[in-house]
Protein backbone atom coordinates (compact mmCIF):
# COMPACT_ATOMS: atom_id res chain seq x y z
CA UNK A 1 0.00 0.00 0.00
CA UNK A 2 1.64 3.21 -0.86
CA UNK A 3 1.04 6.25 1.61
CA UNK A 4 0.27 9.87 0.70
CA UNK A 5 3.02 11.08 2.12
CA UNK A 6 5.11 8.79 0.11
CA UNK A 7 3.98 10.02 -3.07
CA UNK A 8 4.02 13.57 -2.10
CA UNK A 9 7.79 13.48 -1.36
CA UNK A 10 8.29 11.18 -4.85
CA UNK A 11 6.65 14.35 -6.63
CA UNK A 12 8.90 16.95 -5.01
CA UNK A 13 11.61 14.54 -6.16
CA UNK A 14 10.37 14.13 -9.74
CA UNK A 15 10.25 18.00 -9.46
CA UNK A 16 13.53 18.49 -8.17
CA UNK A 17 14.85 16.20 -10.94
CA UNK A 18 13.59 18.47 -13.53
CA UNK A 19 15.01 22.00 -11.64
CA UNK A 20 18.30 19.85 -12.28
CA UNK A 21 17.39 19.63 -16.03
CA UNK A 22 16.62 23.67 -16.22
CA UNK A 23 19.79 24.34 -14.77
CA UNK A 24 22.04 22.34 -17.36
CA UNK A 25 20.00 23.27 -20.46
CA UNK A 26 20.15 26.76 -18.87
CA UNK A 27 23.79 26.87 -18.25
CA UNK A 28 24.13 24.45 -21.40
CA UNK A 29 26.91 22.40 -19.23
CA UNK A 30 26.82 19.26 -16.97
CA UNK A 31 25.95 20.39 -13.08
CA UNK A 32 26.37 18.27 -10.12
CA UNK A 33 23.85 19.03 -7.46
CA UNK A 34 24.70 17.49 -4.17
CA UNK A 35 24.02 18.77 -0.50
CA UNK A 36 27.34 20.41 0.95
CA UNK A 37 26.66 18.13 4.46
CA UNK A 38 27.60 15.16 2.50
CA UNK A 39 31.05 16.47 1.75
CA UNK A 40 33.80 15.62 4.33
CA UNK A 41 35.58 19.28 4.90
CA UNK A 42 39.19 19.02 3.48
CA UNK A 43 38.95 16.57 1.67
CA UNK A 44 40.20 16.72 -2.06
CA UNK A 45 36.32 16.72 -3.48
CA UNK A 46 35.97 19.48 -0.84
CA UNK A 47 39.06 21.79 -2.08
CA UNK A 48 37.58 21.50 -5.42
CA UNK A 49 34.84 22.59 -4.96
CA UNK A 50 35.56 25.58 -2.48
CA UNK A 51 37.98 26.36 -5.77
CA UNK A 52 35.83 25.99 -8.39
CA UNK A 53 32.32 25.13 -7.39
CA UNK A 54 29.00 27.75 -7.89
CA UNK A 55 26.28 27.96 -5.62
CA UNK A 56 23.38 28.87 -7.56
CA UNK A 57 20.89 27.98 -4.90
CA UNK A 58 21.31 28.10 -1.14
CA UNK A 59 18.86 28.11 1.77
């Protein structure tokens, strides 16, 4: 049985999924959207990104 909920979050997903696709056709480049908790702080991903990354969207 699937739950309201479940489908509510699946939509803001699908919807989040095509914000992702505005951006790149937008920008007209490949983007990597990730949330910054699940990068460990100095590590090398981390350095390249403080160097080189764009936040285009931040709460």
């Amino acid at each position: 049985m699937l739950v309201l909920p479940n489908i509510v979050k699946l939509m803001k997903f699908f919807i989040f999924l095509l914000r992702i696709e505005d951006v790149r056709n937008a920008l007209g480049k490949e983007v990597d959207v990730f949330d910054v908790t699940h990068i460990i702080p100095d590590s090398k991903i981390s350095k390249e990104i403080n160097k080189d990354g764009v936040v285009i969207y931040e709460k």
